[in-house]
C-alpha atoms as a PDB file:
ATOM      1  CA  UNK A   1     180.011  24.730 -81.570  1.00  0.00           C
ATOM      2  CA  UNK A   2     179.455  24.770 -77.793  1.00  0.00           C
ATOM      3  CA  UNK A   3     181.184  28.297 -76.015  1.00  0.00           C
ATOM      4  CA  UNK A   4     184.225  27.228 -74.355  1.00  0.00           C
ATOM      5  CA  UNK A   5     185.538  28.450 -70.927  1.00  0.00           C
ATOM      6  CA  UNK A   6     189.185  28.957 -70.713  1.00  0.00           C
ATOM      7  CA  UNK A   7     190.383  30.064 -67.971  1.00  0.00           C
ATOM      8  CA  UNK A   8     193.923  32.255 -67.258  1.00  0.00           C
ATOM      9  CA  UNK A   9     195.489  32.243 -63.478  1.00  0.00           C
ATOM     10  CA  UNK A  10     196.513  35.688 -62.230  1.00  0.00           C
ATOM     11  CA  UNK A  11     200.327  35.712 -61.912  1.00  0.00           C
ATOM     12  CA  UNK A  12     202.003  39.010 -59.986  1.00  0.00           C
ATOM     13  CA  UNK A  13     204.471  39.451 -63.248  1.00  0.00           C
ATOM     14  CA  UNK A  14     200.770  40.004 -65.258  1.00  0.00           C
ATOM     15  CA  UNK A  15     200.011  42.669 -62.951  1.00  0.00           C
ATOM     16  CA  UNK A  16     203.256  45.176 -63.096  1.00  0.00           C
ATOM     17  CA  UNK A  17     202.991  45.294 -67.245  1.00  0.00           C
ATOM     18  CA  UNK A  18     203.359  49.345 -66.117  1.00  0.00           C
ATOM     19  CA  UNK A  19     205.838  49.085 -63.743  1.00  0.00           C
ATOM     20  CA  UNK A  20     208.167  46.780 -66.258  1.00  0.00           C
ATOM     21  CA  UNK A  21     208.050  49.374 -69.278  1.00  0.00           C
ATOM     22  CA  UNK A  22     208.513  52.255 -66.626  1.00  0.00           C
ATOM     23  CA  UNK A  23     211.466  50.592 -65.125  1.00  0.00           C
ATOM     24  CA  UNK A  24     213.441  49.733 -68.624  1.00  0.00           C
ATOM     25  CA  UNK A  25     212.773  53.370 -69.531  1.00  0.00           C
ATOM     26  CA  UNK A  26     214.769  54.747 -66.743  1.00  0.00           C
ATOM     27  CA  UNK A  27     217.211  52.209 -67.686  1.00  0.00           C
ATOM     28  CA  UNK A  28     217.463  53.113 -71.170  1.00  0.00           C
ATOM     29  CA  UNK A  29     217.606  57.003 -70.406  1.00  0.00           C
ATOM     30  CA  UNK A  30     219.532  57.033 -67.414  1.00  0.00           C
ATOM     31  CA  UNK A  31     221.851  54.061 -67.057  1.00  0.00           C
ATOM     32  CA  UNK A  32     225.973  54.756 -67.199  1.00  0.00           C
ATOM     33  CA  UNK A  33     226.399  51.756 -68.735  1.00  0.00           C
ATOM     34  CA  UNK A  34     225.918  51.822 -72.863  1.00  0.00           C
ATOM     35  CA  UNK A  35     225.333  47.798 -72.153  1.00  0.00           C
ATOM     36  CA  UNK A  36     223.268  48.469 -70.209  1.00  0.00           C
ATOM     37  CA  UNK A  37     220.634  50.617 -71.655  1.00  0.00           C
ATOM     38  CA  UNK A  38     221.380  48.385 -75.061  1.00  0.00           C
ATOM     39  CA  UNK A  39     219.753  45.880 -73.257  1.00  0.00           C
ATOM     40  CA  UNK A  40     217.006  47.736 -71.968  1.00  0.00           C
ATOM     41  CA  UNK A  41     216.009  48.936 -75.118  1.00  0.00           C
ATOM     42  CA  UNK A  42     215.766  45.203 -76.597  1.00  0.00           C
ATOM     43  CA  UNK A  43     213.770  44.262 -73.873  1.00  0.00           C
ATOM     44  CA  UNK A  44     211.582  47.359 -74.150  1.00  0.00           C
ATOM     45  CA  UNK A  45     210.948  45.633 -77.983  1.00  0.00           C
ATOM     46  CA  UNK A  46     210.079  42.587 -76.931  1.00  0.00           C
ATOM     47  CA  UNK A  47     207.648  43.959 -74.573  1.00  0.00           C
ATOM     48  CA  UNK A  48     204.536  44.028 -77.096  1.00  0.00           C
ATOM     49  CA  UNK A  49     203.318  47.523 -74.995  1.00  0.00           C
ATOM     50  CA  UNK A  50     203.058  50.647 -77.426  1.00  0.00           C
ATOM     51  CA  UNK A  51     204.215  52.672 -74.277  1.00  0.00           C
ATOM     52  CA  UNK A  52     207.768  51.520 -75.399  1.00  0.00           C
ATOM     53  CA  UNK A  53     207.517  53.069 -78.728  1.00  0.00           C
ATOM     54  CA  UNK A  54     208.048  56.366 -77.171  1.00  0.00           C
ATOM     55  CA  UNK A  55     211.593  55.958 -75.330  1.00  0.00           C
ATOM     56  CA  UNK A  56     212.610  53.457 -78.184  1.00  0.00           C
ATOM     57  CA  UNK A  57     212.702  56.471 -80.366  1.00  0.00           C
ATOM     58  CA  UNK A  58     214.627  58.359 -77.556  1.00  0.00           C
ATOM     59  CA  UNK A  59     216.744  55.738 -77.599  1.00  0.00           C
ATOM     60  CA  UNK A  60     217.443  56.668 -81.394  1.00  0.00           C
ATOM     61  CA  UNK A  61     219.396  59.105 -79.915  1.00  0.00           C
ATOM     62  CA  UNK A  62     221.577  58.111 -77.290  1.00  0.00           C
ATOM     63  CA  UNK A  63     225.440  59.238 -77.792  1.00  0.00           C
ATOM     64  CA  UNK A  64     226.267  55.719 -78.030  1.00  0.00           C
ATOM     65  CA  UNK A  65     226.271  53.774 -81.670  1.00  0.00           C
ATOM     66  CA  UNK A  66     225.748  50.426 -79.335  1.00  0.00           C
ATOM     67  CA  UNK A  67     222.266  51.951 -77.997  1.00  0.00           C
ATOM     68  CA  UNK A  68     220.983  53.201 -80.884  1.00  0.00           C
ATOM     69  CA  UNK A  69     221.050  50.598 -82.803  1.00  0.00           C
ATOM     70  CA  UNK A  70     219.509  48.898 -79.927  1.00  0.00           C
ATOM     71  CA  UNK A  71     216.660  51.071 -80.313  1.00  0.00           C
ATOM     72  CA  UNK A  72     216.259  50.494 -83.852  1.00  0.00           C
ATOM     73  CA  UNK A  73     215.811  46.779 -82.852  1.00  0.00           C
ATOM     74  CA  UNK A  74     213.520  46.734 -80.611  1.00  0.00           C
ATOM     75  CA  UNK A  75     211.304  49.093 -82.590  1.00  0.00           C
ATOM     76  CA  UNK A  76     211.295  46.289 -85.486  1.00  0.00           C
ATOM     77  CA  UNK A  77     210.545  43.776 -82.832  1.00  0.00           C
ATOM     78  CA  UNK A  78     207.833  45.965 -81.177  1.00  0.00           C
ATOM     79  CA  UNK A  79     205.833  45.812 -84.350  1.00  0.00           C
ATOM     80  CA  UNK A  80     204.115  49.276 -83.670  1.00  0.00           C
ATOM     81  CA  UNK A  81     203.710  51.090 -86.814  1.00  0.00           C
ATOM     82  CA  UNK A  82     204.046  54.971 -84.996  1.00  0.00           C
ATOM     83  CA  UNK A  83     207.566  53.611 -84.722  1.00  0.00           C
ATOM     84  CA  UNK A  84     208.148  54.028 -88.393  1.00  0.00           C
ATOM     85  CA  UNK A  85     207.946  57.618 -87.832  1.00  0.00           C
ATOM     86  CA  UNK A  86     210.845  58.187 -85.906  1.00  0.00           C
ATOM     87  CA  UNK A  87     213.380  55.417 -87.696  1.00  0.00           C
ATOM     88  CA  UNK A  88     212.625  57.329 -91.341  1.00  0.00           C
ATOM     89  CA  UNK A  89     213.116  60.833 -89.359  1.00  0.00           C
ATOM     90  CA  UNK A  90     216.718  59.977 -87.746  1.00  0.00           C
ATOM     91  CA  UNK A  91     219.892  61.037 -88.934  1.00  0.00           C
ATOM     92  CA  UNK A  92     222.570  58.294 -88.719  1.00  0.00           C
ATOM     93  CA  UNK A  93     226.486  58.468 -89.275  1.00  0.00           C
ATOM     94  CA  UNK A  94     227.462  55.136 -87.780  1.00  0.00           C
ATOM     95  CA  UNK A  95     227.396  52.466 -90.930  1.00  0.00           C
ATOM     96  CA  UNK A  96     226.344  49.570 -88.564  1.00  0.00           C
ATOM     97  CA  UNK A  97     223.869  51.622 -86.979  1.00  0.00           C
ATOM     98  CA  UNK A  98     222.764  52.705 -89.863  1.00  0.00           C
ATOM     99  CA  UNK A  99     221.952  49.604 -91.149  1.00  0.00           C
ATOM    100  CA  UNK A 100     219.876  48.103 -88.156  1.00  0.00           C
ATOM    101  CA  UNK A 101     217.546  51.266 -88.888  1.00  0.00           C
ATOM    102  CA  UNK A 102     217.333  50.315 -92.407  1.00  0.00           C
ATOM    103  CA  UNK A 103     216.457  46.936 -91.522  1.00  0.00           C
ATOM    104  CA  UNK A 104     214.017  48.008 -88.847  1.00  0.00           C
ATOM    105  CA  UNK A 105     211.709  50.489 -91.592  1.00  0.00           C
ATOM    106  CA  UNK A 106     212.119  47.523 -93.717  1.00  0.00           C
ATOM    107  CA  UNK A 107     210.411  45.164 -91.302  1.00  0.00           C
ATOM    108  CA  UNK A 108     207.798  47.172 -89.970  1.00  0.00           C
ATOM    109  CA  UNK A 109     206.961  48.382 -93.721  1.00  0.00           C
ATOM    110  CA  UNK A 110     206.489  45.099 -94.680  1.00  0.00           C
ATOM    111  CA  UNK A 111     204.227  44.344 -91.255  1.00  0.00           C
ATOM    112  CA  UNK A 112     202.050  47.405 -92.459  1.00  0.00           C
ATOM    113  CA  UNK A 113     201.975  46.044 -96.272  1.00  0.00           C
ATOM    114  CA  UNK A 114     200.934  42.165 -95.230  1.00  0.00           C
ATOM    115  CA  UNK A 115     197.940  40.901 -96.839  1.00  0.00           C
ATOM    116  CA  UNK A 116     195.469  40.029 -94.564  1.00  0.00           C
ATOM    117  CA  UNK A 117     194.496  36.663 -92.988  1.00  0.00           C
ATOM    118  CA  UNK A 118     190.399  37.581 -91.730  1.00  0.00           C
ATOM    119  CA  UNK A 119     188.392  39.706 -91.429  1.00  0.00           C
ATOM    120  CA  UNK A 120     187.066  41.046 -88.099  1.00  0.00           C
ATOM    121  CA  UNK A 121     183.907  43.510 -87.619  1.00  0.00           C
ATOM    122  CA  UNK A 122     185.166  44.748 -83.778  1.00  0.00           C
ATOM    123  CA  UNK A 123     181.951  46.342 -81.659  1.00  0.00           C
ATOM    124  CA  UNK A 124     184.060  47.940 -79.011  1.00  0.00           C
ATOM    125  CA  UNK A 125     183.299  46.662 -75.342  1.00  0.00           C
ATOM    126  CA  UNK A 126     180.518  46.582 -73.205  1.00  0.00           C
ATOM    127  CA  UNK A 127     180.887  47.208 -69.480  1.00  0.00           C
ATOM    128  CA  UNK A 128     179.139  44.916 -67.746  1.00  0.00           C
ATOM    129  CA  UNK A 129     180.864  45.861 -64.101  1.00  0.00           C
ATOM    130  CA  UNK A 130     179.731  48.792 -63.906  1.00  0.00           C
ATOM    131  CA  UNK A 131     182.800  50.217 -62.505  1.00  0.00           C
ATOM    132  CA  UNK A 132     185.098  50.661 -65.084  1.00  0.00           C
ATOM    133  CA  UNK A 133     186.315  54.583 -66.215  1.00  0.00           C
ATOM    134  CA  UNK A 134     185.144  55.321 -70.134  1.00  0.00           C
ATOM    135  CA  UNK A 135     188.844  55.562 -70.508  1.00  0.00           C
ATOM    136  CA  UNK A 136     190.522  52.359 -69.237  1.00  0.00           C
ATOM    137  CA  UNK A 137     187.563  51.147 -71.872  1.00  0.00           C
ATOM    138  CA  UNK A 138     188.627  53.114 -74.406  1.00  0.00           C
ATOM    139  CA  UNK A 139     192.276  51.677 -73.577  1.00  0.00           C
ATOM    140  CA  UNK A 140     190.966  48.012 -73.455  1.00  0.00           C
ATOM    141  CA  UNK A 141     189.141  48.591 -76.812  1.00  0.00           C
ATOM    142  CA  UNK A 142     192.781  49.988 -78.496  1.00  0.00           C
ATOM    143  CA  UNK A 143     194.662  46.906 -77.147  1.00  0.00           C
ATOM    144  CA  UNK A 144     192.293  44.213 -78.630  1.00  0.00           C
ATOM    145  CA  UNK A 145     192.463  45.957 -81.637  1.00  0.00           C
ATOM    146  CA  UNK A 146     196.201  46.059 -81.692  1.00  0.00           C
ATOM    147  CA  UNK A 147     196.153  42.624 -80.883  1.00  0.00           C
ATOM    148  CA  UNK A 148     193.728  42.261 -83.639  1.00  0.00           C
ATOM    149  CA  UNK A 149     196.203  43.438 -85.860  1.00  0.00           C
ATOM    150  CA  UNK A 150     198.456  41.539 -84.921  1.00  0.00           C
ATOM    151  CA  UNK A 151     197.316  38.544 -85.594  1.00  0.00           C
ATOM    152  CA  UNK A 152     196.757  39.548 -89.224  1.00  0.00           C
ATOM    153  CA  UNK A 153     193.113  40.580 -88.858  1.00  0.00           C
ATOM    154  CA  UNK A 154     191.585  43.562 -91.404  1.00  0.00           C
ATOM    155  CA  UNK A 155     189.045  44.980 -89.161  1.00  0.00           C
ATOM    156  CA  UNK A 156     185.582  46.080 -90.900  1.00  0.00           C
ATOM    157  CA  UNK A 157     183.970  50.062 -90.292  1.00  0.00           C
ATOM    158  CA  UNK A 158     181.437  50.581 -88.370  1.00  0.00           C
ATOM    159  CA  UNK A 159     177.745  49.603 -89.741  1.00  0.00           C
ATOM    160  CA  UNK A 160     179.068  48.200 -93.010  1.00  0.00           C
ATOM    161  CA  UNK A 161     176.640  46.869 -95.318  1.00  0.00           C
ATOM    162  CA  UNK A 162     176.400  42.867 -95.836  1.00  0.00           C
ATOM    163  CA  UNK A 163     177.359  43.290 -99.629  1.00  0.00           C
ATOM    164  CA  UNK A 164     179.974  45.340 -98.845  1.00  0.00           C
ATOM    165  CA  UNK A 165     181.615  43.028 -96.245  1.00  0.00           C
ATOM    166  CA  UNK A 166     181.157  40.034 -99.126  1.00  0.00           C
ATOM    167  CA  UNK A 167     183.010  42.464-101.562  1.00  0.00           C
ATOM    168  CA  UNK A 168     186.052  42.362 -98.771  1.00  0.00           C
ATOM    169  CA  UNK A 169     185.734  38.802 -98.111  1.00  0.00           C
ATOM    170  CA  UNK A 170     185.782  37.617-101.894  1.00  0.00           C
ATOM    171  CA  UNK A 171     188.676  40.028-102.584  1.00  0.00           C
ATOM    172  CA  UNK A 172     191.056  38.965-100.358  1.00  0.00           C
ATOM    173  CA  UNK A 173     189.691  35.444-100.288  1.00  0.00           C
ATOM    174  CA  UNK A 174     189.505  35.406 -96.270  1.00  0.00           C
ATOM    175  CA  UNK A 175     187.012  34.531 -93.863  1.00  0.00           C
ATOM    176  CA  UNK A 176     185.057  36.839 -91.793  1.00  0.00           C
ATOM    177  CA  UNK A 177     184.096  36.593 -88.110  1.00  0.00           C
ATOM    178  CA  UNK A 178     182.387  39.325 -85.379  1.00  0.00           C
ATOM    179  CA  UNK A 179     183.378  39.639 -82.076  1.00  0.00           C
ATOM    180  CA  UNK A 180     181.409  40.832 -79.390  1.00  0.00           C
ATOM    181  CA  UNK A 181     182.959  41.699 -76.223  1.00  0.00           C
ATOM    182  CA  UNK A 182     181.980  42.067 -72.316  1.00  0.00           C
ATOM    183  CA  UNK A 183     183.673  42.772 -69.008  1.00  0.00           C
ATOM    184  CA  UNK A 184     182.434  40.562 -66.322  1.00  0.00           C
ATOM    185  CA  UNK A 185     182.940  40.462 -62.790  1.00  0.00           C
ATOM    186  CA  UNK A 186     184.282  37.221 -61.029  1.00  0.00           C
ATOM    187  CA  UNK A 187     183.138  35.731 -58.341  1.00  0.00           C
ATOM    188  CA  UNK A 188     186.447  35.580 -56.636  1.00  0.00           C
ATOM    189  CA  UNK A 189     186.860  39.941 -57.016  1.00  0.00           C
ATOM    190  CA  UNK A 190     188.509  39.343 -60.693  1.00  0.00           C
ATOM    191  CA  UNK A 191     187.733  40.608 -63.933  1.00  0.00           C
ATOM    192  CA  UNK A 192     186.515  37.788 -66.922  1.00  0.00           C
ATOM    193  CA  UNK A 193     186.529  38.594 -71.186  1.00  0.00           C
ATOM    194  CA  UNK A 194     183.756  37.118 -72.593  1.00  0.00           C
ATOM    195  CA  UNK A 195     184.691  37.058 -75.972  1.00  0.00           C
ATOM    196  CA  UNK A 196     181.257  36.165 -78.478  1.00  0.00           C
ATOM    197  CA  UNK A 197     182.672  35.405 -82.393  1.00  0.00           C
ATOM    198  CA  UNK A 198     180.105  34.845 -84.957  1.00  0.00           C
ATOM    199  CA  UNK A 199     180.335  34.117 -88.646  1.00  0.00           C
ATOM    200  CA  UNK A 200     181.026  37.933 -90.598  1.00  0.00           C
ATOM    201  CA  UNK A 201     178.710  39.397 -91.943  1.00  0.00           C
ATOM    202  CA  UNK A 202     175.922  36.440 -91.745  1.00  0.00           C
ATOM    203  CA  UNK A 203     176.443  36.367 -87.948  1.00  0.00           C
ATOM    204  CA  UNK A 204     175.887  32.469 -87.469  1.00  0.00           C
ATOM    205  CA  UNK A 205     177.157  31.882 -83.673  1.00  0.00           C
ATOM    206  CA  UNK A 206     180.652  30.153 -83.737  1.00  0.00           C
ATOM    207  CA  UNK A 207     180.685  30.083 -79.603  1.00  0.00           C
ATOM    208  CA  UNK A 208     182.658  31.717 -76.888  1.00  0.00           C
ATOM    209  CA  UNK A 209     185.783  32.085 -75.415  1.00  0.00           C
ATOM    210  CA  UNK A 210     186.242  33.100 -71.812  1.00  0.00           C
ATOM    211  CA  UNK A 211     189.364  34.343 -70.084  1.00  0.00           C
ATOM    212  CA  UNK A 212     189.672  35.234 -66.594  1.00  0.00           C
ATOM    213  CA  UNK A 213     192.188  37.137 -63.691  1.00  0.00           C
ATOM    214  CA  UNK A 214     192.427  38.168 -60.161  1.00  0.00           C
ATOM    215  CA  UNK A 215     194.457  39.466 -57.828  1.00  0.00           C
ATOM    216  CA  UNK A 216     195.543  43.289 -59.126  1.00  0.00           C
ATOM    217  CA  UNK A 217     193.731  46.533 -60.702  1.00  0.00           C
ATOM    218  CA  UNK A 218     191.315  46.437 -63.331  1.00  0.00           C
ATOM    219  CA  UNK A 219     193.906  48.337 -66.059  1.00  0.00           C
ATOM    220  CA  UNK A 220     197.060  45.480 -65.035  1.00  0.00           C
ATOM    221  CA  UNK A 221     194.256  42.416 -65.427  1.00  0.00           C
ATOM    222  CA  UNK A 222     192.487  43.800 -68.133  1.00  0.00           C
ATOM    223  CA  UNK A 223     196.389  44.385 -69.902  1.00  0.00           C
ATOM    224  CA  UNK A 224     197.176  40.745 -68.983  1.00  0.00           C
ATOM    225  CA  UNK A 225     193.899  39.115 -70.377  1.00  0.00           C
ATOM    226  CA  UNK A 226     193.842  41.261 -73.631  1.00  0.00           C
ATOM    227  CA  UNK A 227     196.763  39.035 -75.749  1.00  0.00           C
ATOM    228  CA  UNK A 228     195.410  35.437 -73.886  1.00  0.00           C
ATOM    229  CA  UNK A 229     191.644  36.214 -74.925  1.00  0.00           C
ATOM    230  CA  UNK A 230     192.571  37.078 -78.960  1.00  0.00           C
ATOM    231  CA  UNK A 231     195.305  34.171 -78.756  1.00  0.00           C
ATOM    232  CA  UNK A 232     192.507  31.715 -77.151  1.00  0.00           C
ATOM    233  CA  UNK A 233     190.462  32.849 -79.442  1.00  0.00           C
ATOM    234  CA  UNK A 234     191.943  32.315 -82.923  1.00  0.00           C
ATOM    235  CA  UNK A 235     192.938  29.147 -81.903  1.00  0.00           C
ATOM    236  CA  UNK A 236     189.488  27.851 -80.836  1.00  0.00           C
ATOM    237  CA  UNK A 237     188.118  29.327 -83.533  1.00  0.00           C
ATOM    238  CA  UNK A 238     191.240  28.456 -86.106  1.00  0.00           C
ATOM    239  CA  UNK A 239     191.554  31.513 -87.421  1.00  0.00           C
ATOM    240  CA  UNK A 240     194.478  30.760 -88.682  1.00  0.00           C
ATOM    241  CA  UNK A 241     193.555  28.845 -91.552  1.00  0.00           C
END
């Protein structure tokens, strides 16, 4: 297969990812209204940042029933497993609120116990800027494996053997790929993914998938083009089946 270039257009809402989650937590912890921050708290769930995790659990306790079981919701539709945590730690009285949390532990225990649909061997990110801080690295390296994840990928350790990786592979009856990634400059004063996936663990080259921004910081672009460069990828790549 021949690498494919796909490219993703900077758009301002990309860039203020931050800003967004930052702006729904005040809501949620400040806001008179109990509407209000019940609303804020769903849309902190449906925000797919693991930043929200934190006042969604907050939220667990809020003096209204309304909110909290708010919270509970949006943790289930966050999909973060730390969530778990807090929803098996609170205390509730209310019987409807009660039984969102229930429902929420139940859905995130069964995202944790899904079997898995591939098998990915991850090797981090390579900087090819020059620019970048080890940490927003570190940070981009933590969101493409959350998206990972996501997507229903059991990622491999580091410097597994070959047999080992076919013992994986044969148990779950999945396929295996490896994904090498680099951060590019752009031409235009953007940042570009170059996503390499080979076969796992024979490493037979499948191709490449790029994805591309401008137009704000490196942390908002590289946070924009983390969830288009696995989605582009699993689709050119089918990883779904």
């Amino acid at each position: 297969m021949l690498p494919v270039a796909l490219l993703l257009l900077a758009l301002p809402a990309l860039a203020q990812v931050d800003a967004r989650v930052a702006f729904l937590t005040k809501q949620l912890e400040n806001g008179k209204d109990p509407r209000a921050r019940s609303q804020a708290a769903l849309v902190l769930g449906a925000t797919e940042e693991p930043e929200a995790v934190r006042p969604l659990c907050s939220g667990l306790g809020d003096a209204s029933e309304l909110v909290r079981a708010a919270a509970a919701k949006g943790l289930a539709t966050l999909k973060e497993s730390s969530g778990l945590e807090c929803l098996k730690k609170h205390k509730e009285t209310d019987a409807a609120t009660l039984s969102a949390v229930r429902e929420a532990i139940k859905i995130l225990e069964a995202f944790k116990a899904r079997p898995p649909r591939l098998y990915v061997a991850f090797l981090g990110v390579k900087d090819k800027t020059g620019s970048l801080s080890p940490e927003l690295l570190k940070i981009t390296e933590e969101r493409l494996r959350r998206r990972l994840i996501h997507t229903g990928a059991l990622l491999a350790p580091p410097k597994e053997a070959k047999k080992a990786a076919k013992g994986v592979l044969k148990k779950h009856r999945i396929s295996g790929f490896q994904l090498n990634v680099e951060i590019q400059n752009t031409e235009g004063g953007g940042l570009r993914l170059a996503l390499l996936c080979l076969t796992y663990p024979d490493l037979a080259l499948l191709g490449q998938v790029d994805v591309q921004a401008a137009g704000a910081g490196p942390d908002a672009l590289l946070k924009a083009l983390v969830p288009k460069a696995i989605e582009d990828v699993a689709q050119t790549f089918e990883w779904s089946t």
